[in-house]
N, C-alpha and C. Protein backbone atom coordinates (compact mmCIF):
# COMPACT_ATOMS: atom_id res chain seq x y z
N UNK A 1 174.39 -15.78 73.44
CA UNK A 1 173.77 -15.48 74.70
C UNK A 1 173.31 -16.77 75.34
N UNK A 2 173.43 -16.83 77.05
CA UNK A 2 173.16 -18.62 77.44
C UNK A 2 172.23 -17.69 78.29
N UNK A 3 171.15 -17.99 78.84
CA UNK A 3 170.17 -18.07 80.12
C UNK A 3 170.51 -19.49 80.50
N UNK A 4 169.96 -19.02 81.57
CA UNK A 4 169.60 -20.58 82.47
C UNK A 4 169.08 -22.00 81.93
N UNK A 5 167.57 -20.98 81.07
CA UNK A 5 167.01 -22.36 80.55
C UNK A 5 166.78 -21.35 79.09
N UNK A 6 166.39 -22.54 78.23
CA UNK A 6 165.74 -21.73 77.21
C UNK A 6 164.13 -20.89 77.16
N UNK A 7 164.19 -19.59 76.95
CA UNK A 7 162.66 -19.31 77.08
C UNK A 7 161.79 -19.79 76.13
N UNK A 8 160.57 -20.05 76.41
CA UNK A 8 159.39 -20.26 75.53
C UNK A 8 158.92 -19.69 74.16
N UNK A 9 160.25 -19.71 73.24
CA UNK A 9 160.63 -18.31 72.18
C UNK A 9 161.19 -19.65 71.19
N UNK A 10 160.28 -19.54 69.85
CA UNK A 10 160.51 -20.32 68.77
C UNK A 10 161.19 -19.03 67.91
N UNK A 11 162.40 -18.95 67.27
CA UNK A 11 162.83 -18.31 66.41
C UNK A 11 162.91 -18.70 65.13
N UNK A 12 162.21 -17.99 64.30
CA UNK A 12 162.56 -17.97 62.70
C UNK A 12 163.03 -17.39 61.91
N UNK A 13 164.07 -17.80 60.80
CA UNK A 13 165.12 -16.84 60.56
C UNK A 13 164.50 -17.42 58.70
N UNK A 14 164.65 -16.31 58.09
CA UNK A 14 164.94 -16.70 56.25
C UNK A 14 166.09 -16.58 55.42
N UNK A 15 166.57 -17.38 54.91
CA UNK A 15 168.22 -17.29 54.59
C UNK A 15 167.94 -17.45 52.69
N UNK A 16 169.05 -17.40 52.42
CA UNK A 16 169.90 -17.77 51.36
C UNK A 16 170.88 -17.59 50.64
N UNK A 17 172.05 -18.39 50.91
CA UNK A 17 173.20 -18.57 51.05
C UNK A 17 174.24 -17.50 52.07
N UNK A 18 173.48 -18.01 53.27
CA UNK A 18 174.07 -17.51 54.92
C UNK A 18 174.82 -17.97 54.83
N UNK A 19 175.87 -19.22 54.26
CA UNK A 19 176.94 -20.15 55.30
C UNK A 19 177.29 -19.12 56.78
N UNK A 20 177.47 -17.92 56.07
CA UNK A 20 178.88 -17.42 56.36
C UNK A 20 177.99 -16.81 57.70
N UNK A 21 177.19 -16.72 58.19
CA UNK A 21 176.24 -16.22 58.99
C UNK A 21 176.00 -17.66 60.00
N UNK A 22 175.61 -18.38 59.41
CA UNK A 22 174.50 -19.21 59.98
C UNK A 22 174.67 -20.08 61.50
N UNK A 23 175.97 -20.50 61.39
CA UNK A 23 176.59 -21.05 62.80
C UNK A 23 176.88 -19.93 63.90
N UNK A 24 177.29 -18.87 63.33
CA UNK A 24 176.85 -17.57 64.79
C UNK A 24 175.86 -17.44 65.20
N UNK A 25 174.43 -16.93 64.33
CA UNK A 25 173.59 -16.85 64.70
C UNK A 25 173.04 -18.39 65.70
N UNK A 26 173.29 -19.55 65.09
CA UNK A 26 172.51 -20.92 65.85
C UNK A 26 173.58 -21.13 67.30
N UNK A 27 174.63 -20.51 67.57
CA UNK A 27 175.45 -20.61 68.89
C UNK A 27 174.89 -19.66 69.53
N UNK A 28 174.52 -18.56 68.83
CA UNK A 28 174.14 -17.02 69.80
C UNK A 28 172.95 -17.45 70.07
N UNK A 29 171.86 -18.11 69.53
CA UNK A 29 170.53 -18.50 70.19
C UNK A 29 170.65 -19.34 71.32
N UNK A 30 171.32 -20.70 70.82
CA UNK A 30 171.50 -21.32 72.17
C UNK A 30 171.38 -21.13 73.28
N UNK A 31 170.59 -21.78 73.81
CA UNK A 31 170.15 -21.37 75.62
C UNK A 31 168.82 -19.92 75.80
N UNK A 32 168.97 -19.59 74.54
CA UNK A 32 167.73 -18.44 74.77
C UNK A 32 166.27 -18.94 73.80
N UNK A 33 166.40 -19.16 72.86
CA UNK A 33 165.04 -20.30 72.61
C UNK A 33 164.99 -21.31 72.66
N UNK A 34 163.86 -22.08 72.36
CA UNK A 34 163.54 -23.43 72.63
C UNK A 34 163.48 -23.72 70.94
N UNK A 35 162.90 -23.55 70.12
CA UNK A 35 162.66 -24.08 69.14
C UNK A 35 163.33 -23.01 67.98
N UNK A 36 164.40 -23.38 66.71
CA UNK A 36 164.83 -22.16 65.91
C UNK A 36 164.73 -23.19 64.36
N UNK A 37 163.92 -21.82 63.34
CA UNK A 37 163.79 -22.69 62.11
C UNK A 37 163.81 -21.59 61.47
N UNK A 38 164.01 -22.29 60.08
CA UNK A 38 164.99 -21.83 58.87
C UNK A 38 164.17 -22.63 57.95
N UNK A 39 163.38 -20.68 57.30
CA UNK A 39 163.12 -21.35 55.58
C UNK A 39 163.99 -20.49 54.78
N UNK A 40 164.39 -21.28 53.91
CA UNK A 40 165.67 -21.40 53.30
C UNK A 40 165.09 -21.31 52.05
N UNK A 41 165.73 -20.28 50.79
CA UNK A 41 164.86 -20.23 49.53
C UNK A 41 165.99 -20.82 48.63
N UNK A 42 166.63 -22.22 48.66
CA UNK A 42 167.42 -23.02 47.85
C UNK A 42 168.75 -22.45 47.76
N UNK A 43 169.49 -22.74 49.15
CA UNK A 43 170.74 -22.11 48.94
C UNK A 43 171.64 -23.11 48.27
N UNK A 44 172.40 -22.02 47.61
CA UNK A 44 173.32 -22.96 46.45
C UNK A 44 174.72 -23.28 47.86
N UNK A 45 174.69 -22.65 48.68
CA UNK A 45 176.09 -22.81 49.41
C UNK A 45 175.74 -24.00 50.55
N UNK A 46 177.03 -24.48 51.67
CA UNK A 46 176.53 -25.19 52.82
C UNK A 46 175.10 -24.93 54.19
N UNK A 47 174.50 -23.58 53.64
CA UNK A 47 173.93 -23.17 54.60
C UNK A 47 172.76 -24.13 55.29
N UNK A 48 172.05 -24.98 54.51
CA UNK A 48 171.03 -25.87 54.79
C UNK A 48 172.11 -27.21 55.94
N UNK A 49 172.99 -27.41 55.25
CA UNK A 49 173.75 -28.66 56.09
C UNK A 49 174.43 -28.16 57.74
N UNK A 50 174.40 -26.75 57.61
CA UNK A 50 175.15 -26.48 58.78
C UNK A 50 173.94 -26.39 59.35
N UNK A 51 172.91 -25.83 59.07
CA UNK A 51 171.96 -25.51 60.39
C UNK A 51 171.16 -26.92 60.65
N UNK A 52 170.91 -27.77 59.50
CA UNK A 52 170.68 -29.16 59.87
C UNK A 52 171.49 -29.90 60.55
N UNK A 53 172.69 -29.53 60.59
CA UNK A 53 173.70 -30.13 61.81
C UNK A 53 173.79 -29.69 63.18
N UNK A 54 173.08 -28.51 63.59
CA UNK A 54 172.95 -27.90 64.47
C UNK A 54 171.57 -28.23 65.16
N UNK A 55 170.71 -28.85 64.37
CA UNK A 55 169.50 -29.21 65.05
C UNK A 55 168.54 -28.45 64.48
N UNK A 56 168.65 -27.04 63.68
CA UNK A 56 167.52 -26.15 63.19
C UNK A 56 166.37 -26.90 62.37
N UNK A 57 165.28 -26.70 62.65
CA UNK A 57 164.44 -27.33 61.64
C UNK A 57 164.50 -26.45 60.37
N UNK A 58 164.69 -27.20 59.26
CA UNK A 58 164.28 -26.70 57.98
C UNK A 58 163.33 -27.15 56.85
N UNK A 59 163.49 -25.62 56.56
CA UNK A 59 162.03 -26.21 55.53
C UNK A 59 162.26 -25.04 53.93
N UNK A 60 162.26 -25.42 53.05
CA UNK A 60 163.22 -24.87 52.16
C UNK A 60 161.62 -24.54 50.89
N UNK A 61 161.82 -23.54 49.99
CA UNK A 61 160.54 -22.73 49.44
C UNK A 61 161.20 -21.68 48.45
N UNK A 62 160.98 -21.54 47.32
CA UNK A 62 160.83 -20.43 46.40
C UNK A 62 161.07 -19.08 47.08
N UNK A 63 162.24 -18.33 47.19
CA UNK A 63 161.87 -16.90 47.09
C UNK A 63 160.59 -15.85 46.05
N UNK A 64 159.90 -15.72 46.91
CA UNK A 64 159.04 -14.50 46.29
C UNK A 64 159.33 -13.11 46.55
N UNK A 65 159.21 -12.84 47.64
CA UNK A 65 159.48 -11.68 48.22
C UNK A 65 159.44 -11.93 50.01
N UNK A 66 159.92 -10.86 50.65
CA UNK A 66 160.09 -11.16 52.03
C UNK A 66 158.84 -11.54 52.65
N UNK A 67 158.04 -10.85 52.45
CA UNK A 67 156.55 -10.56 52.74
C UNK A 67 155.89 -12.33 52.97
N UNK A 68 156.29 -12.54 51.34
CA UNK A 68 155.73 -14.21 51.43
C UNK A 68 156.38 -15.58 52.24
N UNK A 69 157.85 -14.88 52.41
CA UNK A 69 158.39 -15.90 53.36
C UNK A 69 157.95 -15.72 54.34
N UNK A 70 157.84 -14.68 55.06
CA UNK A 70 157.51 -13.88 56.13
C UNK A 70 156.14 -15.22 56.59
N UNK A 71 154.77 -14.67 55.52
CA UNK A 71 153.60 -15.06 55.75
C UNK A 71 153.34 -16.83 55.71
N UNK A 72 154.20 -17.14 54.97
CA UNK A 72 154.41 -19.21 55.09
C UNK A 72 154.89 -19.21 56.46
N UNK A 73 156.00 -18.59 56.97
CA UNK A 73 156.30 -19.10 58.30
C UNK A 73 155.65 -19.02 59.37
N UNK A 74 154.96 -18.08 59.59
CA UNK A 74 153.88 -17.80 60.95
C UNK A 74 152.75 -18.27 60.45
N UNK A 75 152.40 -19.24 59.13
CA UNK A 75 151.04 -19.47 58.99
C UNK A 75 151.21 -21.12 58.89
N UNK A 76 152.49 -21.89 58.41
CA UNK A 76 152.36 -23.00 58.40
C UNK A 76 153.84 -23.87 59.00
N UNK A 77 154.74 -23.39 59.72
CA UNK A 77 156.03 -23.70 60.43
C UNK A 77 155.25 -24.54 61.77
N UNK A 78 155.69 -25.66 62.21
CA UNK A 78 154.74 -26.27 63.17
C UNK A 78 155.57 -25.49 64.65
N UNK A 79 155.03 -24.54 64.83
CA UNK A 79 155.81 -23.77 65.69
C UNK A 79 154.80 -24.38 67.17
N UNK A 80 155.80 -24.66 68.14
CA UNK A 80 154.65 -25.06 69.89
C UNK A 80 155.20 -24.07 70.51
N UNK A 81 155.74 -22.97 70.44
CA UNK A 81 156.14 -21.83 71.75
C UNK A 81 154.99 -20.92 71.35
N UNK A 82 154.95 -20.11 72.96
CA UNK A 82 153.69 -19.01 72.81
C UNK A 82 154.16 -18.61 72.29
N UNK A 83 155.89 -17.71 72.38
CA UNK A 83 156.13 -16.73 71.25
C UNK A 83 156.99 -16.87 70.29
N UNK A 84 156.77 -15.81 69.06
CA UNK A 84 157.46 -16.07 67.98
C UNK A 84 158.32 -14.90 67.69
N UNK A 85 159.37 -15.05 67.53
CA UNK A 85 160.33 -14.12 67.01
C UNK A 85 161.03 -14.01 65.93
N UNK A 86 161.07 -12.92 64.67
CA UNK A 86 161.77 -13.20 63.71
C UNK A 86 162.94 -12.53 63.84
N UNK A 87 164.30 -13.27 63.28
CA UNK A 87 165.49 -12.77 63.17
C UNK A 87 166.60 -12.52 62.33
N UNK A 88 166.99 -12.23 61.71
CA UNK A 88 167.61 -12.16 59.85
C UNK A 88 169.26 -12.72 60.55
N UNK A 89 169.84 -13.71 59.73
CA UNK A 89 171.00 -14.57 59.94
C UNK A 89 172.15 -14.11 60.40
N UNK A 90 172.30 -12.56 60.18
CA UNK A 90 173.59 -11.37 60.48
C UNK A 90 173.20 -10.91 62.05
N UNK A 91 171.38 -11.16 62.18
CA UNK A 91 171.30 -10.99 63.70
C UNK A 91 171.57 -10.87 64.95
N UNK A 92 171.61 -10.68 66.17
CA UNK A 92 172.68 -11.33 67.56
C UNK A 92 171.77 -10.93 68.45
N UNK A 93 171.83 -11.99 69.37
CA UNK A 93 170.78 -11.56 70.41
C UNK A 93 172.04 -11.12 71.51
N UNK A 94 171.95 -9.65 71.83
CA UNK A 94 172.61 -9.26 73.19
C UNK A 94 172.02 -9.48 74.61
N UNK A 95 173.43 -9.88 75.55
CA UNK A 95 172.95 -9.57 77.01
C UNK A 95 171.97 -8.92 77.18
C-alpha cells in the first residue's frame, strides 16, 4: 500500500524465522508508516538480514510467550510516532 506520505504510525511486527514473509510485509508498509520494527526471537533463517536491509529496526530477545514480546515492545522499542500498531509478518495492509 503507498499513500502520499507516510502516516504518523510506528509498526511492530514479532517474527521468527519469517524469511519467507518478511520482504512483503516491509514493501506493503512502505509509504504507510513512518517507523517499522522487528523483535525477532533468534531466527535461525535470513529473516533478521532482510529486514535489516530494508531499513527495519531490530532488536532480537528470547521467546517467552506472545504476551511478553508483546509487553517489551510497547514498553521499551524507542518508538517517536503517536501511534502504534501491531502486525504479525503474514499481515497486509489493504487499500
Amino acid at each position: 500500500m503507498n499513500t502520499n506520505l507516510p502516516l504518523p504510525i510506528a509498526v511492530i511486527m514479532i517474527s521468527r524465522n519469517e524469511s519467507h514473509n518478511i520482504i512483503h510485509i516491509i514493501e506493503n508498509l512502505r509509504g504507510f508508516a513512518t517507523e517499522i520494527f522487528l523483535v525477532d526471537s533468534y531466527s535461525t533463517d535470513n529473516t533478521v538480514e532482510l529486514a535489516l536491509n530494508k531499513g527495519v529496526r531490530v532488536f532480537q530477545r528470547p521467546f517467552k510467550d506472545f504476551g511478553d514480546q508483546w509487553n517489551f515492545a510497547v514498553s521499551t522499542l524507542p518508538v517517536t510516532q503517536p501511534w502504534t500498531m501491531k502486525l504479525d509478518p503474514d499481515e497486509r495492509i489493504t487499500d
